[in-house]
N, C-alpha and C. Protein backbone atom coordinates (compact mmCIF):
# COMPACT_ATOMS: atom_id res chain seq x y z
N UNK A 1 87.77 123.51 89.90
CA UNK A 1 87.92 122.07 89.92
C UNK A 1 89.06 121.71 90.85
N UNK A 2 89.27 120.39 91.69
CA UNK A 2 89.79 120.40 92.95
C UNK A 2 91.29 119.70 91.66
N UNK A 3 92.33 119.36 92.48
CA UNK A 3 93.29 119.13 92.11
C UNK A 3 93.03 117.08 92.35
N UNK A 4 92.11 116.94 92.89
CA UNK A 4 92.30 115.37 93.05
C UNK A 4 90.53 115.01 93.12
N UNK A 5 89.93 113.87 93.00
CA UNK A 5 88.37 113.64 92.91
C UNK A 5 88.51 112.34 93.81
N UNK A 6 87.31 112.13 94.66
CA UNK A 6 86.44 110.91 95.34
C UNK A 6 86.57 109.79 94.56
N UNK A 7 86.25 108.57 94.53
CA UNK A 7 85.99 107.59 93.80
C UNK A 7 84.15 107.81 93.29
N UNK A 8 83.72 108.20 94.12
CA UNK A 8 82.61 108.34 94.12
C UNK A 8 82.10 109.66 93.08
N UNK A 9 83.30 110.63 93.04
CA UNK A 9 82.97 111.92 91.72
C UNK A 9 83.84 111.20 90.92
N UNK A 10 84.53 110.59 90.53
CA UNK A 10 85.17 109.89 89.41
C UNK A 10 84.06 109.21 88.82
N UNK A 11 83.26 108.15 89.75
CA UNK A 11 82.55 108.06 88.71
C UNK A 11 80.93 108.48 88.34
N UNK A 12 81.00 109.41 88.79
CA UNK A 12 79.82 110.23 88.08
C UNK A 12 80.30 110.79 87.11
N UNK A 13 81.43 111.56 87.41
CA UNK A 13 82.07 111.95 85.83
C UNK A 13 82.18 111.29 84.96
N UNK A 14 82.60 109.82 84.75
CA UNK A 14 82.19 108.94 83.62
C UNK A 14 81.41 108.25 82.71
N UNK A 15 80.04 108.29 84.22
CA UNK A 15 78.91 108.05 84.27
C UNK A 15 78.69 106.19 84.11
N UNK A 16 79.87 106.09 85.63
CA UNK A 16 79.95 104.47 85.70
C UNK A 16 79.89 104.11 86.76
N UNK A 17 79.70 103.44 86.99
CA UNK A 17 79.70 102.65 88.74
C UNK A 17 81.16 102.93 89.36
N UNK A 18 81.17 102.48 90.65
CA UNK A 18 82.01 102.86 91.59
C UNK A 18 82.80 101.74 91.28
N UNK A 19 82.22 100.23 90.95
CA UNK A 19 83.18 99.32 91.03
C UNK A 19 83.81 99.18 89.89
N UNK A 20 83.42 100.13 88.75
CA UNK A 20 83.57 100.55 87.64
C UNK A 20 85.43 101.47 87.08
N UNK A 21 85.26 101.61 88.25
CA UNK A 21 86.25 102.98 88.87
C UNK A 21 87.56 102.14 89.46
N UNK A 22 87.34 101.33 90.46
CA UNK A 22 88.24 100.62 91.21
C UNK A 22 88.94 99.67 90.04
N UNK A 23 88.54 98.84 89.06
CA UNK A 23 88.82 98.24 88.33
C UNK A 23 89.17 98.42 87.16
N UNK A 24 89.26 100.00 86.72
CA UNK A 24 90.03 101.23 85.89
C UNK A 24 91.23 100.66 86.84
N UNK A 25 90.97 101.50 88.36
CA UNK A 25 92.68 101.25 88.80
C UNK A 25 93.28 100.18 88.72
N UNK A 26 92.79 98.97 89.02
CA UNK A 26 93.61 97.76 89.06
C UNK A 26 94.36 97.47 87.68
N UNK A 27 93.52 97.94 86.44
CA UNK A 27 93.95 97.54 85.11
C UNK A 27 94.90 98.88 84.46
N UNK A 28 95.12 99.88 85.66
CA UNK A 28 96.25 100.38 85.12
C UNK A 28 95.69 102.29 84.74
N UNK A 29 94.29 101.79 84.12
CA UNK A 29 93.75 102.85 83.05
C UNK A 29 93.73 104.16 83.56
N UNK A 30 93.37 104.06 86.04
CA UNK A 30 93.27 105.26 85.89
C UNK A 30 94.63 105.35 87.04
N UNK A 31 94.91 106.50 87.70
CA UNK A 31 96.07 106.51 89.14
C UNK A 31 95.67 106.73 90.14
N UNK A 32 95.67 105.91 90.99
CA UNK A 32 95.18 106.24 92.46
C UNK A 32 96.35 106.53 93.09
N UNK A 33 95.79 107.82 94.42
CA UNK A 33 96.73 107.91 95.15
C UNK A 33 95.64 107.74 96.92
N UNK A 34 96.66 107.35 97.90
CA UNK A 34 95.67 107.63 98.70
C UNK A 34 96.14 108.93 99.54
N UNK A 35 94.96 109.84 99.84
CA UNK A 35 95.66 111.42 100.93
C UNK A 35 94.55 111.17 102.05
N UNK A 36 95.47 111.00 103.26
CA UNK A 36 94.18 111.33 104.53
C UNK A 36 93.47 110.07 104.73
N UNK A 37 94.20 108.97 104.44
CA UNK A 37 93.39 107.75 104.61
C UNK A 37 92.68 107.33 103.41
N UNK A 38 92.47 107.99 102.61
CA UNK A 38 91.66 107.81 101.34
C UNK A 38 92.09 107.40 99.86
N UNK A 39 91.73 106.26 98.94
CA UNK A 39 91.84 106.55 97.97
C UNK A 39 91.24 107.71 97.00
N UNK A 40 91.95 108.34 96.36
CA UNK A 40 91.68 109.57 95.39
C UNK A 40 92.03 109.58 94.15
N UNK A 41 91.49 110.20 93.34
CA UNK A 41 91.89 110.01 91.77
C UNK A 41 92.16 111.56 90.97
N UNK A 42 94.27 111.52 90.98
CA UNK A 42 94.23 112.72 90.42
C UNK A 42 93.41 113.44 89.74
N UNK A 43 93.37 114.77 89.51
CA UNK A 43 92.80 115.68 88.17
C UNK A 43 93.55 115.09 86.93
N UNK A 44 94.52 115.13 86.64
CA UNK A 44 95.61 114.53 85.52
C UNK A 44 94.96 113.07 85.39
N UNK A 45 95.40 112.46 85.96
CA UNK A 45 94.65 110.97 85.47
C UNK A 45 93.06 111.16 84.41
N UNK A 46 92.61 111.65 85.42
CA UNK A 46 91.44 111.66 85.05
C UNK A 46 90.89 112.52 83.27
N UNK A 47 92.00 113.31 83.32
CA UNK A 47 91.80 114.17 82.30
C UNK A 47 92.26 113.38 80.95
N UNK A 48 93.43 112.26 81.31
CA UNK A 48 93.95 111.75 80.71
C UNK A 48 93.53 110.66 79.85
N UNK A 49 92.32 110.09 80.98
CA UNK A 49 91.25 109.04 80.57
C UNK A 49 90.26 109.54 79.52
N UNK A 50 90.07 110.76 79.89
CA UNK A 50 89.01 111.25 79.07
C UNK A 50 89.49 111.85 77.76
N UNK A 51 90.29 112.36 77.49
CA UNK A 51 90.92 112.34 76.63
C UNK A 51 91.07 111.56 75.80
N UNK A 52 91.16 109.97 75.80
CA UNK A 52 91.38 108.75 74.81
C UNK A 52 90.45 109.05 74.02
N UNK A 53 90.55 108.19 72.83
CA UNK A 53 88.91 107.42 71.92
C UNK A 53 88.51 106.80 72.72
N UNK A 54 87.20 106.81 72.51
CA UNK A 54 86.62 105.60 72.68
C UNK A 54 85.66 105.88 73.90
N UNK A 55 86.11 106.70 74.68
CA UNK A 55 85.73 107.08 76.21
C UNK A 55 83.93 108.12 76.42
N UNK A 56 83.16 107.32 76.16
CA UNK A 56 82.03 108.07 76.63
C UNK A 56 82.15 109.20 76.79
N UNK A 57 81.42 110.29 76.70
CA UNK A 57 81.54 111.61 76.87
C UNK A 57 79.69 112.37 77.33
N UNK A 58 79.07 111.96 77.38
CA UNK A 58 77.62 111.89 77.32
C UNK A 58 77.25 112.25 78.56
């Protein structure tokens, strides 16, 4: 598993839309960083999200 994910594998891993994803970041829920021109979404964040209640798992 890479150390950072796409917006685009973020949210397949959730199994949510892309704009789904962007608006995690704005509200805090997930961390974007950008590398190489790109927004990216730590491994940690992401693990962190999934981790909560409540969070789909399916």
């Amino acid at each position: 598993m890479s150390s950072v994910h796409t917006i685009r594998e973020t949210a397949w891993v959730l199994g949510v839309s892309q704009g789904v994803v962007f608006r995690a970041i704005r509200l805090g829920l997930l961390t974007a960083e950008r590398q190489y021109g790109r927004l990216v979404i730590p491994n940690s964040s992401l693990r962190r999200l999934l981790s909560e209640p409540g969070v789909p798992r399916d």
